[in-house]
PDB file of N, CA and C in Angstrom:
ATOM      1  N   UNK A   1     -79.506 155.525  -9.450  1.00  0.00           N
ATOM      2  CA  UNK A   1     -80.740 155.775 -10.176  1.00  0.00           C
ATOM      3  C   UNK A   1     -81.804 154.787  -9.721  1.00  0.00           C
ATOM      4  N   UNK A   2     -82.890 155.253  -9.643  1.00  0.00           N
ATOM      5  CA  UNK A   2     -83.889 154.758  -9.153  1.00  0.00           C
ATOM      6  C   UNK A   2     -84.450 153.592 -10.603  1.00  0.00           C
ATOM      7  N   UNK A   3     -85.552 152.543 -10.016  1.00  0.00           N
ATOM      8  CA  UNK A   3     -85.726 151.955 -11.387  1.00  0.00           C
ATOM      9  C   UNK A   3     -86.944 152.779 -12.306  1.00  0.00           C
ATOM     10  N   UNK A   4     -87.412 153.169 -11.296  1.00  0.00           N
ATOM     11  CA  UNK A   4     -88.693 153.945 -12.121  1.00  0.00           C
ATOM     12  C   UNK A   4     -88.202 154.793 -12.975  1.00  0.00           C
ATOM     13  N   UNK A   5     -87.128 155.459 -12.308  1.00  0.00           N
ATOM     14  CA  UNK A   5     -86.482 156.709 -13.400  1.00  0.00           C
ATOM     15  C   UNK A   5     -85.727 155.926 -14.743  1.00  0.00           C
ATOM     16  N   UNK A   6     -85.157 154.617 -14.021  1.00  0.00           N
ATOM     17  CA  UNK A   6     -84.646 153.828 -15.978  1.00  0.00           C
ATOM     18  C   UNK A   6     -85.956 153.601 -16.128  1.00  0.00           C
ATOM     19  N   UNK A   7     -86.729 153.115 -16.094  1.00  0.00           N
ATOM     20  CA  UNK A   7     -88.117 152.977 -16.921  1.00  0.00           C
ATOM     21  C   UNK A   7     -88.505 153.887 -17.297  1.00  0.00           C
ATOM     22  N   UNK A   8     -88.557 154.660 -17.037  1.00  0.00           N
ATOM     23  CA  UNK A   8     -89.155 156.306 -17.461  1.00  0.00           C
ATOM     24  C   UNK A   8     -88.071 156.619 -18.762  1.00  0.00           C
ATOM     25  N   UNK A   9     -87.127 156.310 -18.448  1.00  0.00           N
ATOM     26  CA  UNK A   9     -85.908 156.599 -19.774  1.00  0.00           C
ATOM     27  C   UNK A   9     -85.977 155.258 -20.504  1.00  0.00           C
ATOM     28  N   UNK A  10     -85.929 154.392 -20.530  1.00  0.00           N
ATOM     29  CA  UNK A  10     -86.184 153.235 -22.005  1.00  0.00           C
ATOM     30  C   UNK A  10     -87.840 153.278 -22.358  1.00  0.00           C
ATOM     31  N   UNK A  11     -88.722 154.172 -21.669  1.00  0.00           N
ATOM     32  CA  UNK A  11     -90.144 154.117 -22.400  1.00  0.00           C
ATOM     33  C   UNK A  11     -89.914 155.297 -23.232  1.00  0.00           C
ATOM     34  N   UNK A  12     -89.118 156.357 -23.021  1.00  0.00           N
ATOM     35  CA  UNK A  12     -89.090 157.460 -23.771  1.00  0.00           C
ATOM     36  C   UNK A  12     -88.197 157.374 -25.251  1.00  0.00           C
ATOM     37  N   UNK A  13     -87.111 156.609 -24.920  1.00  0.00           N
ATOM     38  CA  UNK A  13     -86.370 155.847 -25.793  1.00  0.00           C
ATOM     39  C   UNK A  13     -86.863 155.082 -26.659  1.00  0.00           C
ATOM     40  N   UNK A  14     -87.790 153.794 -26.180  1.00  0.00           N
ATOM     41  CA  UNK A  14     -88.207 153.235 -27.101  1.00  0.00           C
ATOM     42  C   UNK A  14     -89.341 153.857 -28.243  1.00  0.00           C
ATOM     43  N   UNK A  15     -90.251 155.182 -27.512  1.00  0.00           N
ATOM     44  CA  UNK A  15     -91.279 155.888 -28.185  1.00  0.00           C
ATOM     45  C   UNK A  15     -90.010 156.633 -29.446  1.00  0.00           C
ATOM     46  N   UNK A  16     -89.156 156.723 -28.881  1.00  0.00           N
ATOM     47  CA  UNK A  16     -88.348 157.623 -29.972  1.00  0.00           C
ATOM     48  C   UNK A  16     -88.025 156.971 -31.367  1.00  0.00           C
ATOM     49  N   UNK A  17     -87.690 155.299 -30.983  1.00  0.00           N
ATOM     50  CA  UNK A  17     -86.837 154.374 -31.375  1.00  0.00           C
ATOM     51  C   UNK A  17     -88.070 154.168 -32.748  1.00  0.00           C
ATOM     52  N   UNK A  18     -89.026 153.591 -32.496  1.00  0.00           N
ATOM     53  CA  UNK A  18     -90.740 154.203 -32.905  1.00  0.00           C
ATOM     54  C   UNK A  18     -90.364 154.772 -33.805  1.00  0.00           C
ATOM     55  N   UNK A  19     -90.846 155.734 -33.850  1.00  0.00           N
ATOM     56  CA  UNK A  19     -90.703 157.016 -34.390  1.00  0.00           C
ATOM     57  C   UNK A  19     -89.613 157.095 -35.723  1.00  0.00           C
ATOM     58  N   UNK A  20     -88.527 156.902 -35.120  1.00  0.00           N
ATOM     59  CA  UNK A  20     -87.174 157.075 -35.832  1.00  0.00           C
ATOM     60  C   UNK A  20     -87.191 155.909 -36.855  1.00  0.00           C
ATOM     61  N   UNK A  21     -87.703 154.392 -36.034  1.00  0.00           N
ATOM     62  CA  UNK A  21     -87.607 153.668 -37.508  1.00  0.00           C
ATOM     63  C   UNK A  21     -88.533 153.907 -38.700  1.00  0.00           C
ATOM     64  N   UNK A  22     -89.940 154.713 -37.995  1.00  0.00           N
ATOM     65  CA  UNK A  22     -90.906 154.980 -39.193  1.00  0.00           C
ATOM     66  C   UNK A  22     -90.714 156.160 -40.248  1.00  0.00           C
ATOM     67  N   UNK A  23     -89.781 157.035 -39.858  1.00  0.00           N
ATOM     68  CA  UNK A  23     -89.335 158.613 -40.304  1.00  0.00           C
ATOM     69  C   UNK A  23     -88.205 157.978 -41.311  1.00  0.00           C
ATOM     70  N   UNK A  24     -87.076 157.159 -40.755  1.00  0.00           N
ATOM     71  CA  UNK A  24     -85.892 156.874 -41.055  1.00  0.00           C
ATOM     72  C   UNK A  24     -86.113 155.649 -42.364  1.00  0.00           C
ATOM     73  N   UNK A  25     -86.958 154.944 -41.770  1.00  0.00           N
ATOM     74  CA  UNK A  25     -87.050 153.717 -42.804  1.00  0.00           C
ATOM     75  C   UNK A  25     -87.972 154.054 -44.487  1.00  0.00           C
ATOM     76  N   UNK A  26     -88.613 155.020 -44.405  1.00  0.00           N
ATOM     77  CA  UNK A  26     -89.507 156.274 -45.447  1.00  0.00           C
ATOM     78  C   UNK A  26     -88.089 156.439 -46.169  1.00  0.00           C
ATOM     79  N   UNK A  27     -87.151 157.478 -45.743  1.00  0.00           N
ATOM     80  CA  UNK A  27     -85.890 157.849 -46.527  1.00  0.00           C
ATOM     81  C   UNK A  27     -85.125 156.876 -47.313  1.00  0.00           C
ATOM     82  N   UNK A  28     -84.907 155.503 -47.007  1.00  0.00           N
ATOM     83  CA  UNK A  28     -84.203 154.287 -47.009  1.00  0.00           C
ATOM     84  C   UNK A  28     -84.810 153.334 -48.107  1.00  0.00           C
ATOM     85  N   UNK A  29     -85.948 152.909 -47.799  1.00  0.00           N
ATOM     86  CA  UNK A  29     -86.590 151.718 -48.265  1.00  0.00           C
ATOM     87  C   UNK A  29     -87.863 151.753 -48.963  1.00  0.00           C
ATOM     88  N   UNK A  30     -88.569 151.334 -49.593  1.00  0.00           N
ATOM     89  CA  UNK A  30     -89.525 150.841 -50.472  1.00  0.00           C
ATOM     90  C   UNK A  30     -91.054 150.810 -49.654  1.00  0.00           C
ATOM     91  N   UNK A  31     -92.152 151.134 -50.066  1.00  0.00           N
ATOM     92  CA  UNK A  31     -93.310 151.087 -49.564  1.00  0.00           C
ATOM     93  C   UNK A  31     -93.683 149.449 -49.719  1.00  0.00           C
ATOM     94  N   UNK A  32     -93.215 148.969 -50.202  1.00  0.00           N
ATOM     95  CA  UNK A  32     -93.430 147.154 -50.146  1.00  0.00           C
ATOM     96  C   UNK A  32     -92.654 146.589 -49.153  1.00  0.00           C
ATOM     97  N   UNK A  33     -91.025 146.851 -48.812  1.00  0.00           N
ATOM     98  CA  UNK A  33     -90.310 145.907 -48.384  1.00  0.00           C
ATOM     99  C   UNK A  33     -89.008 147.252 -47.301  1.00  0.00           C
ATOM    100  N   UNK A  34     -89.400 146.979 -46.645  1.00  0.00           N
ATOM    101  CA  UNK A  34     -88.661 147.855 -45.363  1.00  0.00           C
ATOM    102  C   UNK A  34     -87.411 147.698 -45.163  1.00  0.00           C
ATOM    103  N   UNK A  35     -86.929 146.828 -45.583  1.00  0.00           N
ATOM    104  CA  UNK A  35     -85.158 146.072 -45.913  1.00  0.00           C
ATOM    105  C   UNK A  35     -84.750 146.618 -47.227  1.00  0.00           C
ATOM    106  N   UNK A  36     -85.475 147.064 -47.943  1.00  0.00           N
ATOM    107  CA  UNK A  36     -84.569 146.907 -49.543  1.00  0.00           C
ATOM    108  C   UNK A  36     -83.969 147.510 -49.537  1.00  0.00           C
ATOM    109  N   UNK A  37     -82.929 148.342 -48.843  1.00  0.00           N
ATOM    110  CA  UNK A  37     -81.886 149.231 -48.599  1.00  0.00           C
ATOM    111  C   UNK A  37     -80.548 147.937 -48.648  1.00  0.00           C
ATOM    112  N   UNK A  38     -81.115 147.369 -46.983  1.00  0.00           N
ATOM    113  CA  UNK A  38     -79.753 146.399 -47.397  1.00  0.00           C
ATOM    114  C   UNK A  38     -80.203 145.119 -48.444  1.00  0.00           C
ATOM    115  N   UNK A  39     -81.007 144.943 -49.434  1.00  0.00           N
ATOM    116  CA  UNK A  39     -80.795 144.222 -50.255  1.00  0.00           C
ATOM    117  C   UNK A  39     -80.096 144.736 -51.271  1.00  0.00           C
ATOM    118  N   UNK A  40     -80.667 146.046 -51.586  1.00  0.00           N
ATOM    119  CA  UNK A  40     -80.488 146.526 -53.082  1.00  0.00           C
ATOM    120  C   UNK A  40     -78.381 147.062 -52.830  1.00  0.00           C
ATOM    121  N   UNK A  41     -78.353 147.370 -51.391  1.00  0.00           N
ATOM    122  CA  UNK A  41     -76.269 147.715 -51.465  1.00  0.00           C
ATOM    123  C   UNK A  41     -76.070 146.213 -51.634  1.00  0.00           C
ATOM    124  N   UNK A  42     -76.292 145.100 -50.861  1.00  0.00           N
ATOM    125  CA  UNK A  42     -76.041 143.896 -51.235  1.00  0.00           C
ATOM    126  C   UNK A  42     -75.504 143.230 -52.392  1.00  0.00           C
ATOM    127  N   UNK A  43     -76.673 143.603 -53.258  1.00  0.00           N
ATOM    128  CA  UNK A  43     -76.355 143.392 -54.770  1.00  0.00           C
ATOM    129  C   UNK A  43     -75.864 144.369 -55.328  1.00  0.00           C
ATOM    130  N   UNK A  44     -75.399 145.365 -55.082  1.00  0.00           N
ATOM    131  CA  UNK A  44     -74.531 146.636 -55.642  1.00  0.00           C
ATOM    132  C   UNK A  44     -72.976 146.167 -55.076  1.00  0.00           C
ATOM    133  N   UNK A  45     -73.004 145.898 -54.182  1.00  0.00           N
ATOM    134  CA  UNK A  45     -71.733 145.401 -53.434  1.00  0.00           C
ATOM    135  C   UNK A  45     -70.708 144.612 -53.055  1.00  0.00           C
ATOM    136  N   UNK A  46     -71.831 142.986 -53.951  1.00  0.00           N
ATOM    137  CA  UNK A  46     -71.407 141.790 -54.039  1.00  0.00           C
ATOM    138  C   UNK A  46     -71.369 140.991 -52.344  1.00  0.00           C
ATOM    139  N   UNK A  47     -71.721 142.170 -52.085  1.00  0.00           N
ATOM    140  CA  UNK A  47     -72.358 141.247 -50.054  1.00  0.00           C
ATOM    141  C   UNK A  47     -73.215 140.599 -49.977  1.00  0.00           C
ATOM    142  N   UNK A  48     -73.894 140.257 -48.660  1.00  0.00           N
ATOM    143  CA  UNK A  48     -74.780 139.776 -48.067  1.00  0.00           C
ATOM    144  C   UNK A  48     -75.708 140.916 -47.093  1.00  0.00           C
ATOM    145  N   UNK A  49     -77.561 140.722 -47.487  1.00  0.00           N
ATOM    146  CA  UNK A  49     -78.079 142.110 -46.572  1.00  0.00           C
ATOM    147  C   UNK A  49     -77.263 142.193 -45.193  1.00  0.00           C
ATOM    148  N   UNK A  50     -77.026 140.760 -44.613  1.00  0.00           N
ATOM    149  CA  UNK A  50     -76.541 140.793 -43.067  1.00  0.00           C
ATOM    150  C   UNK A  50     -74.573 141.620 -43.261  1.00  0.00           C
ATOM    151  N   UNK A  51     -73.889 141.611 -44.157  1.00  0.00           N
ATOM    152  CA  UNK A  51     -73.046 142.364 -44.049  1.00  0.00           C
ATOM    153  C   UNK A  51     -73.040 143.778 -44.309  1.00  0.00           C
ATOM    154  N   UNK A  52     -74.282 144.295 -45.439  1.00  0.00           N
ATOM    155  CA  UNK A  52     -74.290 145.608 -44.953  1.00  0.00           C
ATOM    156  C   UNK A  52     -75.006 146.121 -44.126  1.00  0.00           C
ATOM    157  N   UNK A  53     -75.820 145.502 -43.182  1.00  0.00           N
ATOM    158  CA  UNK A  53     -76.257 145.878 -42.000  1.00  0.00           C
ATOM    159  C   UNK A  53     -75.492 145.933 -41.414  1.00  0.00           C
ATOM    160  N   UNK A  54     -74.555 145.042 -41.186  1.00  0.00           N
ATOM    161  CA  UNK A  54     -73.345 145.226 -40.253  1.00  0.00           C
ATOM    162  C   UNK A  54     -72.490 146.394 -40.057  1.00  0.00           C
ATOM    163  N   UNK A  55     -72.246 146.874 -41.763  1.00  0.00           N
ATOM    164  CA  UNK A  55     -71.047 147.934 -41.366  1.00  0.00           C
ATOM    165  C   UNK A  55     -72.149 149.246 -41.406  1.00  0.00           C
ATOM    166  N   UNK A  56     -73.535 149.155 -41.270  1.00  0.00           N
ATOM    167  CA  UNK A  56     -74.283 150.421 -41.086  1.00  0.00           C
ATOM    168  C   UNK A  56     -73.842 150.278 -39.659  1.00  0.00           C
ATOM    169  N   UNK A  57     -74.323 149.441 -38.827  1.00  0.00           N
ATOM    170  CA  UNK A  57     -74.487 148.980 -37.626  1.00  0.00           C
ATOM    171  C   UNK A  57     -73.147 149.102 -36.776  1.00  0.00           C
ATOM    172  N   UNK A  58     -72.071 149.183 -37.228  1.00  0.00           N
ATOM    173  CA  UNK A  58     -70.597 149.662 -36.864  1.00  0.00           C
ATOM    174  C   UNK A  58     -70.203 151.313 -36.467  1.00  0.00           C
ATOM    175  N   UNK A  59     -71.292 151.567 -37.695  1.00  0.00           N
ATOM    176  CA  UNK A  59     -71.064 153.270 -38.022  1.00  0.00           C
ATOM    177  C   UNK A  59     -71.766 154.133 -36.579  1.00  0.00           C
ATOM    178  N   UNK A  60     -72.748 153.460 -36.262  1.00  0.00           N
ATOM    179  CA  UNK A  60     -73.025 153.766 -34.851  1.00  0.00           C
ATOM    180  C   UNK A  60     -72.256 153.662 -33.628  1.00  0.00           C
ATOM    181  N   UNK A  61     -71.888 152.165 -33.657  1.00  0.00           N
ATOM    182  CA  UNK A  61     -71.184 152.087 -32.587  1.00  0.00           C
ATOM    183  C   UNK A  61     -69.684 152.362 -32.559  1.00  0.00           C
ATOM    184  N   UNK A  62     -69.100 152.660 -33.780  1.00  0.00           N
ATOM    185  CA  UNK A  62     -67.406 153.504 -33.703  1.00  0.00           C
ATOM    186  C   UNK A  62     -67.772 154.978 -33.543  1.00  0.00           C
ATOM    187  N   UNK A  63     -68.752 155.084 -33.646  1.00  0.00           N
ATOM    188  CA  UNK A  63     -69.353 156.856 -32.974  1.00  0.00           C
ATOM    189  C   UNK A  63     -69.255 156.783 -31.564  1.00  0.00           C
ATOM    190  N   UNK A  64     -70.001 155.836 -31.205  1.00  0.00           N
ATOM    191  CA  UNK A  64     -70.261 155.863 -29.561  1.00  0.00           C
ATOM    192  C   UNK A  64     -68.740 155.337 -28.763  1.00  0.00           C
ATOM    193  N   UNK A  65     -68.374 154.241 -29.440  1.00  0.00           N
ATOM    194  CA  UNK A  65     -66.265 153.978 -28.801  1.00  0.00           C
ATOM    195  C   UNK A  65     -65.860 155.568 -28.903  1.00  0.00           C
ATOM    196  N   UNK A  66     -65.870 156.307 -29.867  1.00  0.00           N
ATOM    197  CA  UNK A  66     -64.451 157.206 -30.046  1.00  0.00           C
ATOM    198  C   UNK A  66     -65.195 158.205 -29.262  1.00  0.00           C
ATOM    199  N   UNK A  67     -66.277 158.538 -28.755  1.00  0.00           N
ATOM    200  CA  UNK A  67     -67.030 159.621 -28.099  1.00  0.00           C
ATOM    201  C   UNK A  67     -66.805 158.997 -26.342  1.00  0.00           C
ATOM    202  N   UNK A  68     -66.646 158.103 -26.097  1.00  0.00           N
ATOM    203  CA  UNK A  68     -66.450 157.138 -24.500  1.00  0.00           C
ATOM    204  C   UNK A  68     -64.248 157.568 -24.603  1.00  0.00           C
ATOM    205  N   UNK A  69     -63.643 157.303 -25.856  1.00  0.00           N
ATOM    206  CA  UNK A  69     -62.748 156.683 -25.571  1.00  0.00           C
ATOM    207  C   UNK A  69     -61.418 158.782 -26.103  1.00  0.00           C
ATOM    208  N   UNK A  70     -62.570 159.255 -26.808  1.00  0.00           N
ATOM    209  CA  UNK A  70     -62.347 160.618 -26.427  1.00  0.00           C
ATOM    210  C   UNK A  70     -62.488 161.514 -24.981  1.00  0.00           C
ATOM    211  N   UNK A  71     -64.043 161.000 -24.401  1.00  0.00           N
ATOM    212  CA  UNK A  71     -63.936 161.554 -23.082  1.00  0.00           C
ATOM    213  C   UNK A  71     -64.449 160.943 -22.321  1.00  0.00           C
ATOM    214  N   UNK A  72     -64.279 160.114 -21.495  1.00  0.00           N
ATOM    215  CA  UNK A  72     -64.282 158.887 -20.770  1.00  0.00           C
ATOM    216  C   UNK A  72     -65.036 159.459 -19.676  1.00  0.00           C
ATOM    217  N   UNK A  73     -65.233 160.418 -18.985  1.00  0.00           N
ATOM    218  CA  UNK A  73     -66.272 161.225 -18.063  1.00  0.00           C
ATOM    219  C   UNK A  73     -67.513 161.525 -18.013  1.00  0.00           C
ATOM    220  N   UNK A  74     -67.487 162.041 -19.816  1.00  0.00           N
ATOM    221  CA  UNK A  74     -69.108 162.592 -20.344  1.00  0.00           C
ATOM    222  C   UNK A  74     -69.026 162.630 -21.442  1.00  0.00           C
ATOM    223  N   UNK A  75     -69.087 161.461 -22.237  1.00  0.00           N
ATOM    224  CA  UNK A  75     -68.895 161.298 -23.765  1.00  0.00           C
ATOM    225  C   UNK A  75     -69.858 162.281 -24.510  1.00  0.00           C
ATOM    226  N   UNK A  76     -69.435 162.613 -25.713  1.00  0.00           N
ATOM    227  CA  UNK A  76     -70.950 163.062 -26.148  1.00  0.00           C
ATOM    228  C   UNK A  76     -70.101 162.982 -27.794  1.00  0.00           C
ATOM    229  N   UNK A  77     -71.139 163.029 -28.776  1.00  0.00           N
ATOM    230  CA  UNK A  77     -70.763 163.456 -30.275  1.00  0.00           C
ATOM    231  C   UNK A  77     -70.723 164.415 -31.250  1.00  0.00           C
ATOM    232  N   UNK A  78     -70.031 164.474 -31.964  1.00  0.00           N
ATOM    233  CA  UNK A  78     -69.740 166.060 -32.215  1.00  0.00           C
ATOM    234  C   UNK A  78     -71.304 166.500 -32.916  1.00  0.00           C
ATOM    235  N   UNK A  79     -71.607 165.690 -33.893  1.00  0.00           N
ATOM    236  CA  UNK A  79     -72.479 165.625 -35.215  1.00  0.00           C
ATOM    237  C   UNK A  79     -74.024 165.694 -34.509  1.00  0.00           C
ATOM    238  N   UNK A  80     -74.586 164.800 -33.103  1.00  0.00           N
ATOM    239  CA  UNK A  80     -75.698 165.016 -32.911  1.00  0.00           C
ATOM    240  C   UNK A  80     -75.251 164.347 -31.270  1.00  0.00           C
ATOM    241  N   UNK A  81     -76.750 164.515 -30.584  1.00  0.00           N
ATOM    242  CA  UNK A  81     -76.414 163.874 -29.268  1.00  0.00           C
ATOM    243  C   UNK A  81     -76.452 162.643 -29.448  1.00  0.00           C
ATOM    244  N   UNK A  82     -75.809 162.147 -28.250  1.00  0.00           N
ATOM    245  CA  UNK A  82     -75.305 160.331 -27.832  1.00  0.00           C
ATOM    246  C   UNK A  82     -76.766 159.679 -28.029  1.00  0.00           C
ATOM    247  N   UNK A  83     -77.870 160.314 -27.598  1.00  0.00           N
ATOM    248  CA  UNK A  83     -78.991 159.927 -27.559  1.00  0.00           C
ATOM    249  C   UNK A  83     -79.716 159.243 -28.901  1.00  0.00           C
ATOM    250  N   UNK A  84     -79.111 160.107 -30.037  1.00  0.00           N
ATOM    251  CA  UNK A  84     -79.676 159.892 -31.655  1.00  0.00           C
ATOM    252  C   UNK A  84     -78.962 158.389 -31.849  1.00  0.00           C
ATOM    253  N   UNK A  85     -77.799 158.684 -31.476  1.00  0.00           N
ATOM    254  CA  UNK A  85     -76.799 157.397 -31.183  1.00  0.00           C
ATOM    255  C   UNK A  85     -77.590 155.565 -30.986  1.00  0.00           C
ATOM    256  N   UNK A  86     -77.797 156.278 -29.389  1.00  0.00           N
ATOM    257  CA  UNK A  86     -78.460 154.918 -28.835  1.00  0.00           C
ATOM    258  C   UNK A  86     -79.987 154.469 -29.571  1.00  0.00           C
ATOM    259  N   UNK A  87     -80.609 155.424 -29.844  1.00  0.00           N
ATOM    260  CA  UNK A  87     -81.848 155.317 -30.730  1.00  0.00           C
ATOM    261  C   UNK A  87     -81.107 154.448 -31.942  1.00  0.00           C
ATOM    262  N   UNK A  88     -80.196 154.881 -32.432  1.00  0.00           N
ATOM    263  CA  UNK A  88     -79.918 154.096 -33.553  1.00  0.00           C
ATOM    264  C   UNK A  88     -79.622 152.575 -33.628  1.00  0.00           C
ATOM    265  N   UNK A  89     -78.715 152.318 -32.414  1.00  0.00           N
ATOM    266  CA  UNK A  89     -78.156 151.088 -32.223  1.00  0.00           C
ATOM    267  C   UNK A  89     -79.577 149.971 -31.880  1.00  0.00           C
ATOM    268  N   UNK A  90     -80.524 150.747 -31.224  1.00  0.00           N
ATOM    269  CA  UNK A  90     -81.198 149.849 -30.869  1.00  0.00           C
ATOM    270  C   UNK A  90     -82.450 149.706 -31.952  1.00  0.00           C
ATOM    271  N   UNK A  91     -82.508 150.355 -32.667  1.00  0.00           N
ATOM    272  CA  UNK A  91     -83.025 150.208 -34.065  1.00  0.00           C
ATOM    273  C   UNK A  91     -82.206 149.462 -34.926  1.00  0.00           C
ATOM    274  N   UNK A  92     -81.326 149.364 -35.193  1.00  0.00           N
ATOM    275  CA  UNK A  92     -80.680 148.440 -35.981  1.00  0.00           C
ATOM    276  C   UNK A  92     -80.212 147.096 -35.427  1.00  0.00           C
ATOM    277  N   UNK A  93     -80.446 146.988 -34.161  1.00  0.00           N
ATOM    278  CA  UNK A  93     -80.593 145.578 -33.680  1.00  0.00           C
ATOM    279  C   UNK A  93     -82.037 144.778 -34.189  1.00  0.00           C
ATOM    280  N   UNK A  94     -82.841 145.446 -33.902  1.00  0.00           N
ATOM    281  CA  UNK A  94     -84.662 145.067 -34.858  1.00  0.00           C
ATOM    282  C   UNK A  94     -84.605 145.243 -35.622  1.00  0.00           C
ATOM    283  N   UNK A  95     -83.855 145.802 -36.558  1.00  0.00           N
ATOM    284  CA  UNK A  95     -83.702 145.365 -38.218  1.00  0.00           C
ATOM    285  C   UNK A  95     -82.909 144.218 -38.425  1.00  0.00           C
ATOM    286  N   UNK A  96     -81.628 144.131 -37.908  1.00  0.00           N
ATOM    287  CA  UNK A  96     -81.222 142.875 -37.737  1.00  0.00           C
ATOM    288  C   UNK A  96     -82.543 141.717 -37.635  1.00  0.00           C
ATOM    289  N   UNK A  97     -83.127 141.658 -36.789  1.00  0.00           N
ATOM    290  CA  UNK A  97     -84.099 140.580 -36.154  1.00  0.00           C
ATOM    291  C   UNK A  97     -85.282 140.571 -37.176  1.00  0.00           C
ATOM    292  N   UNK A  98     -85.342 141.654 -38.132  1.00  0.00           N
ATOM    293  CA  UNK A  98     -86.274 141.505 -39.119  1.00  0.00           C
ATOM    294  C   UNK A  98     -85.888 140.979 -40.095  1.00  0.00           C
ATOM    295  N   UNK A  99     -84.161 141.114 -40.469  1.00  0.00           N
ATOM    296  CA  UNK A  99     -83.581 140.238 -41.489  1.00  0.00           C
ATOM    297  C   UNK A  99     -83.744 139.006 -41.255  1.00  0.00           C
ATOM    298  N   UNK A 100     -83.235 138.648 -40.137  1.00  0.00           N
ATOM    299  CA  UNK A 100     -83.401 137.070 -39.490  1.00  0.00           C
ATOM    300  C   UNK A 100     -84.836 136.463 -39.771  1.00  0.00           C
ATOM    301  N   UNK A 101     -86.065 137.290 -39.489  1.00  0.00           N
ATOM    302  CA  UNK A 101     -87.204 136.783 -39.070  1.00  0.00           C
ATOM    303  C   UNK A 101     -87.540 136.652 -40.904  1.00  0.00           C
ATOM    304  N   UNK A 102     -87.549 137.702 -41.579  1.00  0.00           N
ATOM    305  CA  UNK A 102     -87.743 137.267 -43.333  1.00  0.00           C
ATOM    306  C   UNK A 102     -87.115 136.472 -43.919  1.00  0.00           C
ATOM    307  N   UNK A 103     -86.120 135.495 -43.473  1.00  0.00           N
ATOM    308  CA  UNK A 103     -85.304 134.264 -43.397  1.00  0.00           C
ATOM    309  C   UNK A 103     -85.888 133.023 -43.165  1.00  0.00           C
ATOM    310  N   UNK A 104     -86.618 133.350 -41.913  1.00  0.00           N
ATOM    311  CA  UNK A 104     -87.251 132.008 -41.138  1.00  0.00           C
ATOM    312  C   UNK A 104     -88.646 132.410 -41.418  1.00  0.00           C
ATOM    313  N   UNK A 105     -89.854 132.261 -42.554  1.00  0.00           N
ATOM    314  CA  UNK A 105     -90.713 132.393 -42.543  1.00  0.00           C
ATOM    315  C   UNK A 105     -91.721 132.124 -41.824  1.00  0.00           C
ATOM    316  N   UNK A 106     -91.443 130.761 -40.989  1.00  0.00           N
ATOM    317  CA  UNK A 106     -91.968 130.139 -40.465  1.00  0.00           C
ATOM    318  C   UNK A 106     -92.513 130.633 -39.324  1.00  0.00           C
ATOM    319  N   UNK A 107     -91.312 131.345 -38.647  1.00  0.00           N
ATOM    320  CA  UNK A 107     -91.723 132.240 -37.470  1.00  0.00           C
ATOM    321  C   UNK A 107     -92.279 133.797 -37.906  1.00  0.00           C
ATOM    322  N   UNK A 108     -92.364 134.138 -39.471  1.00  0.00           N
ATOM    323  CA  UNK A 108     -92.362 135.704 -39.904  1.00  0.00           C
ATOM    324  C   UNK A 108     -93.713 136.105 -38.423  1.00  0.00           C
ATOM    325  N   UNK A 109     -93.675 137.548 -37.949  1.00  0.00           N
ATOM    326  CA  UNK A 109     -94.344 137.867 -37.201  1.00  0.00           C
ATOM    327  C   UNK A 109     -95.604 139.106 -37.435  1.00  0.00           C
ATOM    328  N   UNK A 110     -96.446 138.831 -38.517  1.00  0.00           N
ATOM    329  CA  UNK A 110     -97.168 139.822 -39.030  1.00  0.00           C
ATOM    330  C   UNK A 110     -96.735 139.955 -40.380  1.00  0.00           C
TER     331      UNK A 110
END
């Protein structure tokens, strides 16, 4: 693969990624606070926001293992494409980094 063509695919990705956290995070969370999903299971759960991010954040990637480790050639998932997949993972890595960053005020970024 050429690099222009991966650039051409993580700009389309990330426009998606976009998108998906502004559509996705509406369903989830609070017009004040974009996290209160994993606060409010937190305190339903007796966790920490960073542990139920985690096992959201699992739920993606034991999709993407058993779809590689089902067909090791041309994975794909039953429920939606691999693609909704990777959109996800890499959205919930920047939520991660938004938990972190509403932690460290110091650095908050906007």
């Amino acid at each position: 693969m050429k690099i222009e063509t991966r650039q051409k695919i993580a700009q389309e990705r990330f426009k998606e990624c976009l998108e998906t956290l502004l559509k996705k995070g509406k369903d989830y969370s609070s017009s004040e606070d974009c996290l209160s999903n994993f606060k409010r299971n937190a305190e339903r759960l007796g966790l920490t926001k960073y542990q139920v991010w985690l096992v959201y954040f699992m739920k993606h990637v034991d999709s993407i293992c058993n779809a590689v480790k089902s067909n090791p050639d041309n994975p794909q998932v039953e429920s939606e494409p691999l693609e909704g997949r990777i959109t996800d993972i890499i959205n919930y890595a920047l939520i991660l980094e938004a938990l972190i960053t509403e932690d460290r005020p110091e650095i908050e970024k906007g």
